[in-house]
PDB file of N, CA and C in Angstrom:
ATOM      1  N   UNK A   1      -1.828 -31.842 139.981  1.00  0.00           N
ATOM      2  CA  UNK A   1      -0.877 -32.144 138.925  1.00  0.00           C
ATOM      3  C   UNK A   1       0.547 -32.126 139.458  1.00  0.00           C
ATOM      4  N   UNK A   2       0.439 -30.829 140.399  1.00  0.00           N
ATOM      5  CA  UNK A   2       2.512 -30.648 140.260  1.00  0.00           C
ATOM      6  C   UNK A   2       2.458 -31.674 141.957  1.00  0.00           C
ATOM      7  N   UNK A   3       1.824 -32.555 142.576  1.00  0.00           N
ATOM      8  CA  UNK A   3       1.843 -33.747 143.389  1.00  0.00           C
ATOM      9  C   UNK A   3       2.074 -35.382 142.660  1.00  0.00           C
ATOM     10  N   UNK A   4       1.503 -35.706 141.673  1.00  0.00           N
ATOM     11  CA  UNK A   4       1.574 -36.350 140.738  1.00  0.00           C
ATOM     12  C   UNK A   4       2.991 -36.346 139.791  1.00  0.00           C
ATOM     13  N   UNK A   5       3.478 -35.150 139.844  1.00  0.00           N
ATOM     14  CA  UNK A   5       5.008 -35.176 139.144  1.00  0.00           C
ATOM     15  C   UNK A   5       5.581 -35.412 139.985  1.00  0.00           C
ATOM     16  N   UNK A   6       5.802 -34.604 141.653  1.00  0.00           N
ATOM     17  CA  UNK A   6       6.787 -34.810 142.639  1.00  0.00           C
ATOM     18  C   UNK A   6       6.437 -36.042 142.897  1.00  0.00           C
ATOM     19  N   UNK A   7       5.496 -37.427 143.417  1.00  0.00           N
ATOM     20  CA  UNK A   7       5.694 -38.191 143.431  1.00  0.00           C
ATOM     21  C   UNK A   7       6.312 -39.437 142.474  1.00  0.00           C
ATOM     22  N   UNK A   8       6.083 -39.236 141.032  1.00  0.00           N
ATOM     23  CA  UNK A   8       6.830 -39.542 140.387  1.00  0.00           C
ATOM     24  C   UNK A   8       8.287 -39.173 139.898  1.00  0.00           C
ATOM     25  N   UNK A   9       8.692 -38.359 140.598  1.00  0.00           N
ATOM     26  CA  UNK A   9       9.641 -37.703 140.342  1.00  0.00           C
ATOM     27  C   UNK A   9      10.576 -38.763 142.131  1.00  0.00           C
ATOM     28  N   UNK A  10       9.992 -39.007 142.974  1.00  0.00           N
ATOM     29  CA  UNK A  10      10.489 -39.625 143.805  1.00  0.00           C
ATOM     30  C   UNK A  10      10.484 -41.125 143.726  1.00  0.00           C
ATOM     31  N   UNK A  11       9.531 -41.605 143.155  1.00  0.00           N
ATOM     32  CA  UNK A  11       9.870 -43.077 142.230  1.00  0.00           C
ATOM     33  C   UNK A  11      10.986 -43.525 141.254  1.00  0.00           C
ATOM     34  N   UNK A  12      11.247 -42.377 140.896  1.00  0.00           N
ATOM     35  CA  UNK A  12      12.182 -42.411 139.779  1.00  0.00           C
ATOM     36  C   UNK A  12      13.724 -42.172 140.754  1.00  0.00           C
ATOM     37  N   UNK A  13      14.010 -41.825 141.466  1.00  0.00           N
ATOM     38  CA  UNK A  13      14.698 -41.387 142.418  1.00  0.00           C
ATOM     39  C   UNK A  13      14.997 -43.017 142.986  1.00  0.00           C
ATOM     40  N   UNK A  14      13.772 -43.422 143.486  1.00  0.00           N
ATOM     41  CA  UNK A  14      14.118 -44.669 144.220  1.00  0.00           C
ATOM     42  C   UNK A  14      14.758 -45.615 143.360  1.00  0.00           C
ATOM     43  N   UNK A  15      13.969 -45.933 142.423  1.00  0.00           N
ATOM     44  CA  UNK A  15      14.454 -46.903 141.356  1.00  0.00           C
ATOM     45  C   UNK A  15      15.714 -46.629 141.248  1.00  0.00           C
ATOM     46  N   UNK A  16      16.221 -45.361 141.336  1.00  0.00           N
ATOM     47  CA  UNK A  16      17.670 -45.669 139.899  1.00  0.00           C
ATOM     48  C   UNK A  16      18.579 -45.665 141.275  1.00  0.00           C
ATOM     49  N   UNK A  17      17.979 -45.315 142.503  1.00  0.00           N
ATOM     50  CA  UNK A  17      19.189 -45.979 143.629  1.00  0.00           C
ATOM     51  C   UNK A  17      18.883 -47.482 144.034  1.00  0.00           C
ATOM     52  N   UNK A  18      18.003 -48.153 144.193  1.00  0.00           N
ATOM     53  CA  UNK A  18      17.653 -49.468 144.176  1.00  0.00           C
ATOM     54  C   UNK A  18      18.481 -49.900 143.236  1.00  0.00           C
ATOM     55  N   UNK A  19      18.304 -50.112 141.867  1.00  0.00           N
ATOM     56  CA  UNK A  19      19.223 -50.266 140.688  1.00  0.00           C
ATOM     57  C   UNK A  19      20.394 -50.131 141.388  1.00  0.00           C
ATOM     58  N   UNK A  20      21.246 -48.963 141.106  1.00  0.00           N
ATOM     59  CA  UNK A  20      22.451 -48.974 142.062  1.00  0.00           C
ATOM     60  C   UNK A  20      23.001 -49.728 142.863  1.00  0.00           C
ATOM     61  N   UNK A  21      22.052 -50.200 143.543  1.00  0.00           N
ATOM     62  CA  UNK A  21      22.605 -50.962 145.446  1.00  0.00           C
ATOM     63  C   UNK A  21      22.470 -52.156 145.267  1.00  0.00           C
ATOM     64  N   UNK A  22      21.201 -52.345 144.702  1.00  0.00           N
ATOM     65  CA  UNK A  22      21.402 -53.710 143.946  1.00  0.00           C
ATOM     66  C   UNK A  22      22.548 -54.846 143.062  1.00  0.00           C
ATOM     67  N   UNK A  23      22.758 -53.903 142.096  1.00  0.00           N
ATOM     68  CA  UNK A  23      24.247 -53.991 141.351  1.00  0.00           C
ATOM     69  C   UNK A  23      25.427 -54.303 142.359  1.00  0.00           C
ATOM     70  N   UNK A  24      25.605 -53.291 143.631  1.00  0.00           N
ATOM     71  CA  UNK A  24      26.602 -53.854 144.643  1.00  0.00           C
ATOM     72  C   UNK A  24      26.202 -54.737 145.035  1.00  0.00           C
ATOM     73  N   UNK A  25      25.261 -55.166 145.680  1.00  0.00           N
ATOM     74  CA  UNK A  25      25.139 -56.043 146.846  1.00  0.00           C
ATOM     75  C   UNK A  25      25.194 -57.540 145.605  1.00  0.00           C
ATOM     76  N   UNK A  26      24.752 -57.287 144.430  1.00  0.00           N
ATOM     77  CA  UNK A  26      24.972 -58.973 143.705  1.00  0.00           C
ATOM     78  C   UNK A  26      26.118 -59.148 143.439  1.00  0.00           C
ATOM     79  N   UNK A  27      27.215 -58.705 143.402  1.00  0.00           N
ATOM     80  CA  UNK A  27      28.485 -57.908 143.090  1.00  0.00           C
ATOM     81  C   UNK A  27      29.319 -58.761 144.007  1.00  0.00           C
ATOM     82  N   UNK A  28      28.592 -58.236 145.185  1.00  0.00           N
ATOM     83  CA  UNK A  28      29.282 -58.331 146.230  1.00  0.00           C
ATOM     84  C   UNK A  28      28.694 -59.905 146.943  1.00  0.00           C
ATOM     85  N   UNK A  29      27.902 -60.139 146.863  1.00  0.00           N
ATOM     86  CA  UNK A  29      27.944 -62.000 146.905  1.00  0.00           C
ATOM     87  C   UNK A  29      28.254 -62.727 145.332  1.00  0.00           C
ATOM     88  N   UNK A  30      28.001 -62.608 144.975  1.00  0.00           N
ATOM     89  CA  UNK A  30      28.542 -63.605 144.055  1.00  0.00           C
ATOM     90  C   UNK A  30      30.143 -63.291 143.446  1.00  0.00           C
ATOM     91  N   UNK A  31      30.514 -62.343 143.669  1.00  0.00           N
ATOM     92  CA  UNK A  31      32.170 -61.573 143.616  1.00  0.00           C
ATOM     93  C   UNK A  31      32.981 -62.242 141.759  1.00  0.00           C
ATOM     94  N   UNK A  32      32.340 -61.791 140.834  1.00  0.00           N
ATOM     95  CA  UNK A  32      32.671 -62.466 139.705  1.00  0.00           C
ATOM     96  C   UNK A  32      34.183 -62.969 139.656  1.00  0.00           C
ATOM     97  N   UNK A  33      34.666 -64.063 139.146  1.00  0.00           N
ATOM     98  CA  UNK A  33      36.499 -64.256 139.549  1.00  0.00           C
ATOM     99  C   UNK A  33      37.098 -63.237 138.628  1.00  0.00           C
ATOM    100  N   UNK A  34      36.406 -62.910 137.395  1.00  0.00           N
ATOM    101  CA  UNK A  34      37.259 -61.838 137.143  1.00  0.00           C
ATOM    102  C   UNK A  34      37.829 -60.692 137.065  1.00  0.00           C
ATOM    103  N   UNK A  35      36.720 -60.617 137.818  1.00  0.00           N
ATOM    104  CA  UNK A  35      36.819 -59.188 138.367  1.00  0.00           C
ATOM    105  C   UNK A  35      37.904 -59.154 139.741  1.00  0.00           C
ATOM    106  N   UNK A  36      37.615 -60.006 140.199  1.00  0.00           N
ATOM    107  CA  UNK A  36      39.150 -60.380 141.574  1.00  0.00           C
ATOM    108  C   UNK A  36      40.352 -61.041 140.680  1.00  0.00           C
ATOM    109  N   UNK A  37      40.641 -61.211 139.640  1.00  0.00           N
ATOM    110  CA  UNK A  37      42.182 -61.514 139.240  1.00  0.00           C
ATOM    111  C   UNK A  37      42.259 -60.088 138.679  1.00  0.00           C
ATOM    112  N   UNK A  38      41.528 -58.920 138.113  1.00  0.00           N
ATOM    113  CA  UNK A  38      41.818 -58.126 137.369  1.00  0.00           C
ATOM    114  C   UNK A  38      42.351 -56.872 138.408  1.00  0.00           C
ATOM    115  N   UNK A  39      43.592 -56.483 138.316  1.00  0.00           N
ATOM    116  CA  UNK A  39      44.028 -55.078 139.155  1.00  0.00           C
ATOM    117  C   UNK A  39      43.528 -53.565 138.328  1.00  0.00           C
ATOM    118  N   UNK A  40      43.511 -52.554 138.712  1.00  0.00           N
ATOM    119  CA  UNK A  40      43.398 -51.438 138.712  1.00  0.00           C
ATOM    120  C   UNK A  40      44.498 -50.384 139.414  1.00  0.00           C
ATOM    121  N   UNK A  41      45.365 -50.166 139.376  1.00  0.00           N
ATOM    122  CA  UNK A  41      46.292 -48.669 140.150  1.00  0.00           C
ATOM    123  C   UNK A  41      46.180 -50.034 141.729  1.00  0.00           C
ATOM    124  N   UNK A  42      46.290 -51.260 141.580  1.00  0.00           N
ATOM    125  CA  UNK A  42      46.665 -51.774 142.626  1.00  0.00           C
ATOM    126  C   UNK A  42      45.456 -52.127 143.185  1.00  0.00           C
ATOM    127  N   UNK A  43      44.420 -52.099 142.801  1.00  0.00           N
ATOM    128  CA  UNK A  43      42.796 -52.538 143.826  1.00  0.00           C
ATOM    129  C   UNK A  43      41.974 -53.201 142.531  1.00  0.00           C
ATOM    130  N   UNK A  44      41.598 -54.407 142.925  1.00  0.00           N
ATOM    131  CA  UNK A  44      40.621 -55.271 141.981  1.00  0.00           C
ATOM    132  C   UNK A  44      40.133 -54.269 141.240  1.00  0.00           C
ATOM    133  N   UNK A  45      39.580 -54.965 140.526  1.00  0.00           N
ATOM    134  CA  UNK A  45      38.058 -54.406 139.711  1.00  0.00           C
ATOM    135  C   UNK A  45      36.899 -54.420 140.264  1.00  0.00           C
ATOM    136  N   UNK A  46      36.563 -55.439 140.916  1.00  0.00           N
ATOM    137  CA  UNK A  46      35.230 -55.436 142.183  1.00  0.00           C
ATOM    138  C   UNK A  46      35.504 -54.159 142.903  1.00  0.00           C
ATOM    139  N   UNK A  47      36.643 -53.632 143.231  1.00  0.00           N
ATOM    140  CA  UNK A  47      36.404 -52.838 144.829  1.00  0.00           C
ATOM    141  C   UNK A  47      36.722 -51.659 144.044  1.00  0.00           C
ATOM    142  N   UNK A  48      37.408 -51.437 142.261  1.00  0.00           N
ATOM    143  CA  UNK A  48      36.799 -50.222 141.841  1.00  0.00           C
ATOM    144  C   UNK A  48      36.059 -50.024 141.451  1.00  0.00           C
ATOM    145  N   UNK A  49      34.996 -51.197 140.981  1.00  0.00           N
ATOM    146  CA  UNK A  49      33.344 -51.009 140.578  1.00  0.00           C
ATOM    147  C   UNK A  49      32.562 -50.177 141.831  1.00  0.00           C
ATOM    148  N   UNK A  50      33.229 -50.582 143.032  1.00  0.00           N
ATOM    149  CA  UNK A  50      32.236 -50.623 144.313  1.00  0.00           C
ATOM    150  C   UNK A  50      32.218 -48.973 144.882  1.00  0.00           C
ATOM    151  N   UNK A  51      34.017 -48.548 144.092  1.00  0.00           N
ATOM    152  CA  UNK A  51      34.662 -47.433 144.884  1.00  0.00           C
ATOM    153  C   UNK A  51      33.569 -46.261 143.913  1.00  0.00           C
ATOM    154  N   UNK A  52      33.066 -46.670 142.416  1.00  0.00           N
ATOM    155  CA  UNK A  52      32.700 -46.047 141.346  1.00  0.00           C
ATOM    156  C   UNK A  52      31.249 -46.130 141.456  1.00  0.00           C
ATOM    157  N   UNK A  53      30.959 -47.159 141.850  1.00  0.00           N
ATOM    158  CA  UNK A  53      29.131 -46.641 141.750  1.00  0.00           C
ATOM    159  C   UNK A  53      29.163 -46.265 143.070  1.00  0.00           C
ATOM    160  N   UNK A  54      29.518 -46.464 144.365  1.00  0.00           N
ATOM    161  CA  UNK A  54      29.748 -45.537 145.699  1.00  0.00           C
ATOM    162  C   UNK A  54      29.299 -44.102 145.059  1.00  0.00           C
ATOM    163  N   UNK A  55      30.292 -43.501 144.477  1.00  0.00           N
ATOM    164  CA  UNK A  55      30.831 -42.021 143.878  1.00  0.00           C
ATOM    165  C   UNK A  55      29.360 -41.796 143.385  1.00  0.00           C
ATOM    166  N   UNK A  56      29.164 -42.277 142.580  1.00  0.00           N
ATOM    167  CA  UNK A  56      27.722 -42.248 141.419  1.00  0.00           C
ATOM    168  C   UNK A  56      26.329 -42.074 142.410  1.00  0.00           C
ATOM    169  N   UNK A  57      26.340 -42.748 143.318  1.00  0.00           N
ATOM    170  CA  UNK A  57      25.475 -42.430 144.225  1.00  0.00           C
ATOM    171  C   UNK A  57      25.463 -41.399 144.882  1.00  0.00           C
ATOM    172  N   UNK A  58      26.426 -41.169 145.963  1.00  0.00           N
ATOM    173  CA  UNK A  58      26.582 -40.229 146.593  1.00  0.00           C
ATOM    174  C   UNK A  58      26.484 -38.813 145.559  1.00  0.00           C
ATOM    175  N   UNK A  59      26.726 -38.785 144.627  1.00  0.00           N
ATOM    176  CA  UNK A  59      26.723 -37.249 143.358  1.00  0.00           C
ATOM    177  C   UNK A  59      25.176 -37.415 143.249  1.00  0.00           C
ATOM    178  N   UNK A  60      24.595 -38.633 143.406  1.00  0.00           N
ATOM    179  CA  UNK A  60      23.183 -38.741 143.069  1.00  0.00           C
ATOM    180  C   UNK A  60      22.144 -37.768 144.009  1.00  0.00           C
ATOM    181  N   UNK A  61      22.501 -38.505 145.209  1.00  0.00           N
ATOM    182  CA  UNK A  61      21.959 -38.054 145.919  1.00  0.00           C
ATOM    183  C   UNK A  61      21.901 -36.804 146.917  1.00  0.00           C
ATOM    184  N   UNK A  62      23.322 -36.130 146.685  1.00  0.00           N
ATOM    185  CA  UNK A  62      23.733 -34.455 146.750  1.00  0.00           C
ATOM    186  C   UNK A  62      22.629 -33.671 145.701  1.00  0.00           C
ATOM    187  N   UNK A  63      22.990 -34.248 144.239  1.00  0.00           N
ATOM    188  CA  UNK A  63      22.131 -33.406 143.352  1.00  0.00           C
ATOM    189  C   UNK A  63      20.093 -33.736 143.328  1.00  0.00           C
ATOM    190  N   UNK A  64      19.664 -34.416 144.262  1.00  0.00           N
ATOM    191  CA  UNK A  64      18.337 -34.656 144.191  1.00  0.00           C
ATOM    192  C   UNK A  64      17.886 -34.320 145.519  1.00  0.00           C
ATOM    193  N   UNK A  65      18.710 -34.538 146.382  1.00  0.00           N
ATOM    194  CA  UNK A  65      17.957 -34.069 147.996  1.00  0.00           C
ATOM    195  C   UNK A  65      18.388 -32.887 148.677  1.00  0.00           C
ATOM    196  N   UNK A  66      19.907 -32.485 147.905  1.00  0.00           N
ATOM    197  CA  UNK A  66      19.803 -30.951 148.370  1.00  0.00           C
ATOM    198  C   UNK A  66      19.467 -30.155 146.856  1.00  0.00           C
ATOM    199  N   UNK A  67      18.716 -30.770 145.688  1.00  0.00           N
ATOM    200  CA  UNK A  67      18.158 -29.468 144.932  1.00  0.00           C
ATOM    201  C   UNK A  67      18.897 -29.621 144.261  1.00  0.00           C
ATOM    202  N   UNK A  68      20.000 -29.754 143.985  1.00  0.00           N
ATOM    203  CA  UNK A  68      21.512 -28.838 143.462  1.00  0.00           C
ATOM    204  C   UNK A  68      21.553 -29.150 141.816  1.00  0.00           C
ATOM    205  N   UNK A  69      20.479 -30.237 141.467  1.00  0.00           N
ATOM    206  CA  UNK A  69      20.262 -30.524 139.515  1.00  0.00           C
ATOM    207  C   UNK A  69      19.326 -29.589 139.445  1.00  0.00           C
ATOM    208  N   UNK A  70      18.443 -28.662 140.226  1.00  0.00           N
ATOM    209  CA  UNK A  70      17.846 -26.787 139.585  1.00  0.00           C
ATOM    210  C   UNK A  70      18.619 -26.111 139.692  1.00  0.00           C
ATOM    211  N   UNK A  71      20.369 -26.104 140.162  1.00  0.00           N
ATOM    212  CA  UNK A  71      20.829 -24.987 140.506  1.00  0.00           C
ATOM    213  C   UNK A  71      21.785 -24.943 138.713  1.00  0.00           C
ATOM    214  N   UNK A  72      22.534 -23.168 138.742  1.00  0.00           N
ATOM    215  CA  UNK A  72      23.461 -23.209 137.836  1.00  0.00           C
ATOM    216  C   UNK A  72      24.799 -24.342 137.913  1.00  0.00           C
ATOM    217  N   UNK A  73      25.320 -24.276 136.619  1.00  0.00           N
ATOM    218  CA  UNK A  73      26.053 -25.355 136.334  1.00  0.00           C
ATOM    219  C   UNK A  73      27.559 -25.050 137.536  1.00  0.00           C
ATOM    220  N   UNK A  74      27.807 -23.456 137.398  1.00  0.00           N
ATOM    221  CA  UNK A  74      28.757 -23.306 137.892  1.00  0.00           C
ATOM    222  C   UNK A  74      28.476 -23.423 140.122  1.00  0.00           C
ATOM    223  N   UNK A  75      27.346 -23.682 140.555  1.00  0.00           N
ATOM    224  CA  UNK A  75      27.008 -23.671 141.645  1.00  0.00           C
ATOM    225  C   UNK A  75      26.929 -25.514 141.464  1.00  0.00           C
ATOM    226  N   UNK A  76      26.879 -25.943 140.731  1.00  0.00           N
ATOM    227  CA  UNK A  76      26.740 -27.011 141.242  1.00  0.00           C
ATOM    228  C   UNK A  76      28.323 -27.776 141.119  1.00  0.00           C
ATOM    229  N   UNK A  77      29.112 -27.244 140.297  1.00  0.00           N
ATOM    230  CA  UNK A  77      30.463 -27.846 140.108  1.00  0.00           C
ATOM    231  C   UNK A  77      31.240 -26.914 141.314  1.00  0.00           C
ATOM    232  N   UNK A  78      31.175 -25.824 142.123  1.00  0.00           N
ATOM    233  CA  UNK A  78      31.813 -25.546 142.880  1.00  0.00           C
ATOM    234  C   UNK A  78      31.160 -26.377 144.810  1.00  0.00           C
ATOM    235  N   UNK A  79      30.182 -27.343 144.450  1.00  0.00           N
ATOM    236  CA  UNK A  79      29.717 -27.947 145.510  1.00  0.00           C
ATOM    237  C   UNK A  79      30.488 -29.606 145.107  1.00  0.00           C
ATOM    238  N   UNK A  80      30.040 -29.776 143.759  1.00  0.00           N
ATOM    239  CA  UNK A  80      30.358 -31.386 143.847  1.00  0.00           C
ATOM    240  C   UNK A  80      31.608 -31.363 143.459  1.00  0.00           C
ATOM    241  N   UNK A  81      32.350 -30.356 142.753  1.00  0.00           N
ATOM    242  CA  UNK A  81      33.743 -30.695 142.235  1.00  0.00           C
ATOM    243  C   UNK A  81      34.468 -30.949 143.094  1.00  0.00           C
ATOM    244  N   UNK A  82      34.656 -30.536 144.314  1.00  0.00           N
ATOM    245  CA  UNK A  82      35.739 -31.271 145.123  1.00  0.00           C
ATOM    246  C   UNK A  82      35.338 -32.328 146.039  1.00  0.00           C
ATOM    247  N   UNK A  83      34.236 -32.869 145.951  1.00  0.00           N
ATOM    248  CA  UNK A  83      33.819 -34.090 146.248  1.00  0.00           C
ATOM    249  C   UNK A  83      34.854 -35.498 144.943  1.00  0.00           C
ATOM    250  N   UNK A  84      34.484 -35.026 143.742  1.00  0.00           N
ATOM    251  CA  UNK A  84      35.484 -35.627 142.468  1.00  0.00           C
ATOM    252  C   UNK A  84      36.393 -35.275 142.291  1.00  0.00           C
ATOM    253  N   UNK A  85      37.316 -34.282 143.840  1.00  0.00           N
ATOM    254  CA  UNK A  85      39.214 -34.294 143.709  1.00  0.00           C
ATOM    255  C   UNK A  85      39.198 -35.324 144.918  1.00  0.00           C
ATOM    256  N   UNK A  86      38.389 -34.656 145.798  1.00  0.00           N
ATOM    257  CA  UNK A  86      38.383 -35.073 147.181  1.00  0.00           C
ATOM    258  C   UNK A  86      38.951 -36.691 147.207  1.00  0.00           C
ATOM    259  N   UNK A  87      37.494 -37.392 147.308  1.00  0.00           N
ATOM    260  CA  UNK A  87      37.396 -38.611 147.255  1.00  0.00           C
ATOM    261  C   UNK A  87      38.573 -40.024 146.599  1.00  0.00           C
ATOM    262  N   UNK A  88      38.749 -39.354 145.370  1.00  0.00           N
ATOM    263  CA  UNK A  88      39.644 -40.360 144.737  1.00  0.00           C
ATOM    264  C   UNK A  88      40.942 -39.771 145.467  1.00  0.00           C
ATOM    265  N   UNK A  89      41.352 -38.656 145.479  1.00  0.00           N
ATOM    266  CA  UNK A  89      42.602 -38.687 146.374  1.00  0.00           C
ATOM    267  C   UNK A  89      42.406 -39.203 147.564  1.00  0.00           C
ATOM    268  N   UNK A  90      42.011 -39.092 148.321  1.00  0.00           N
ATOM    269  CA  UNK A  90      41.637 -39.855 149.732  1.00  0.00           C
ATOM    270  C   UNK A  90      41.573 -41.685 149.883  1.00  0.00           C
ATOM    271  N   UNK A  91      40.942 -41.562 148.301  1.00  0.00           N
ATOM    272  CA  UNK A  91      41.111 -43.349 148.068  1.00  0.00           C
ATOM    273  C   UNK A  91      42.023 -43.836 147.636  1.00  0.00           C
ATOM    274  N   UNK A  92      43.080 -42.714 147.243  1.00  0.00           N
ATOM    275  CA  UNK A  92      44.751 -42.961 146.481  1.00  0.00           C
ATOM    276  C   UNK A  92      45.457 -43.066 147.668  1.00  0.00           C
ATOM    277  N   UNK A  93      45.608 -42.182 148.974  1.00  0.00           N
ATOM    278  CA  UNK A  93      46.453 -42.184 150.133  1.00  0.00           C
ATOM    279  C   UNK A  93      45.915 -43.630 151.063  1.00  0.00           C
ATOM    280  N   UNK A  94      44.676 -44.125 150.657  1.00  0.00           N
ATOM    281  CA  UNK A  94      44.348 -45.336 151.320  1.00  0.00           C
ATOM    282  C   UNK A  94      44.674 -46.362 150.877  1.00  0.00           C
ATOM    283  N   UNK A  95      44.486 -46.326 149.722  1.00  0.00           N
ATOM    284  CA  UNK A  95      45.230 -47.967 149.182  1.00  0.00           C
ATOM    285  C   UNK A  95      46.312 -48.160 149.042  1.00  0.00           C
ATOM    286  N   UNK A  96      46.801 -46.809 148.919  1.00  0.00           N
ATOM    287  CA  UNK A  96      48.586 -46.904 148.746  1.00  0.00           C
ATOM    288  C   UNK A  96      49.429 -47.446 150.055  1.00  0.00           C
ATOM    289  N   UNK A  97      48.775 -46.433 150.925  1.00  0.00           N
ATOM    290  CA  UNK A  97      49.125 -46.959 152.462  1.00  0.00           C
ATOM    291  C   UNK A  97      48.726 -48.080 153.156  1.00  0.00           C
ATOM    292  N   UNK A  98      47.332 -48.567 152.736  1.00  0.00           N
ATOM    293  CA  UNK A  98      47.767 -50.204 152.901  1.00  0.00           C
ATOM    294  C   UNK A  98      47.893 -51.269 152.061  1.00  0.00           C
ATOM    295  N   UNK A  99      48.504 -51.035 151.333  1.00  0.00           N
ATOM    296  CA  UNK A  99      49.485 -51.859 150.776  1.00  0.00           C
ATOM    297  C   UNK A  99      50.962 -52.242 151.360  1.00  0.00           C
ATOM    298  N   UNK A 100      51.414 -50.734 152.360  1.00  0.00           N
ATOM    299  CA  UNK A 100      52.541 -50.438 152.331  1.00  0.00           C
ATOM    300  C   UNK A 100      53.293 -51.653 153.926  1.00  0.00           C
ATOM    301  N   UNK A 101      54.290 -52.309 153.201  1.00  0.00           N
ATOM    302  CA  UNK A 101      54.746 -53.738 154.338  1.00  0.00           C
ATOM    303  C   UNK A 101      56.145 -53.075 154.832  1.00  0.00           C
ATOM    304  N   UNK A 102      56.342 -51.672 155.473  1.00  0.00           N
ATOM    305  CA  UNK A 102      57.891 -51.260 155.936  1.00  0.00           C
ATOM    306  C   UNK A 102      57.538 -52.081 157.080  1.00  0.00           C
ATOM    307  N   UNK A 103      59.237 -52.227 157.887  1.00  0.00           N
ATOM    308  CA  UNK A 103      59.689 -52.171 159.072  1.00  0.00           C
ATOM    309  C   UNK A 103      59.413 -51.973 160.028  1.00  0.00           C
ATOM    310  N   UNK A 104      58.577 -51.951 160.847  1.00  0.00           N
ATOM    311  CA  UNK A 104      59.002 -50.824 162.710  1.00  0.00           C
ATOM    312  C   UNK A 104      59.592 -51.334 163.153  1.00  0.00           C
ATOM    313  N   UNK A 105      60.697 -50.365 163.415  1.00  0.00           N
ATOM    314  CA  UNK A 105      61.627 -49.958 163.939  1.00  0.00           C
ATOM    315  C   UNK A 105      63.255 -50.581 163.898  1.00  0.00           C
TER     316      UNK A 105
END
């Protein structure tokens, strides 16, 4: 019985990241136009769809392959919460900076 759940329990796993990657990769060839005329804080809408289910995955797959959706609420927000300061700041000092057209020298 509890082989029959863990394998379904890893089907279900696959699917909803298949789903996921899928969504990018059609995303990402066929590139809808409106989603490339539409800005965000300075970055399309494609490349914050891409920057956002990225995120969604990666939280996915922290909380299913290291365990961390059996752990307490407060063990699991002191593992993933600064993954959700981390990241978007890191993606704020990147787009900002290339954007940026100064001088040298």
């Amino acid at each position: 019985m509890s082989e029959n759940n863990s394998t379904r329990h890893i089907w279900i796993v696959f699917w909803i990241l298949f789903f996921l990657t899928a969504i990018e990769v059609l995303l990402g060839i066929f590139k809808p136009q409106f989603m490339l005329s539409s800005y965000i804080l300075g970055v399309t809408l494609l490349n914050m769809t891409f920057i956002i289910l990225t995120i969604i995955k990666a939280y996915y797959i922290v909380a299913v392959f290291m365990h961390l959706g059996d752990e307490t609420k407060s063990l699991q927000l002191s593992i993933v919460g600064p993954m959700w300061v981390l990241i978007p700041y890191l993606l704020f000092i990147l787009l900002s900076e290339a954007s940026f057209h100064g001088a040298i020298g």
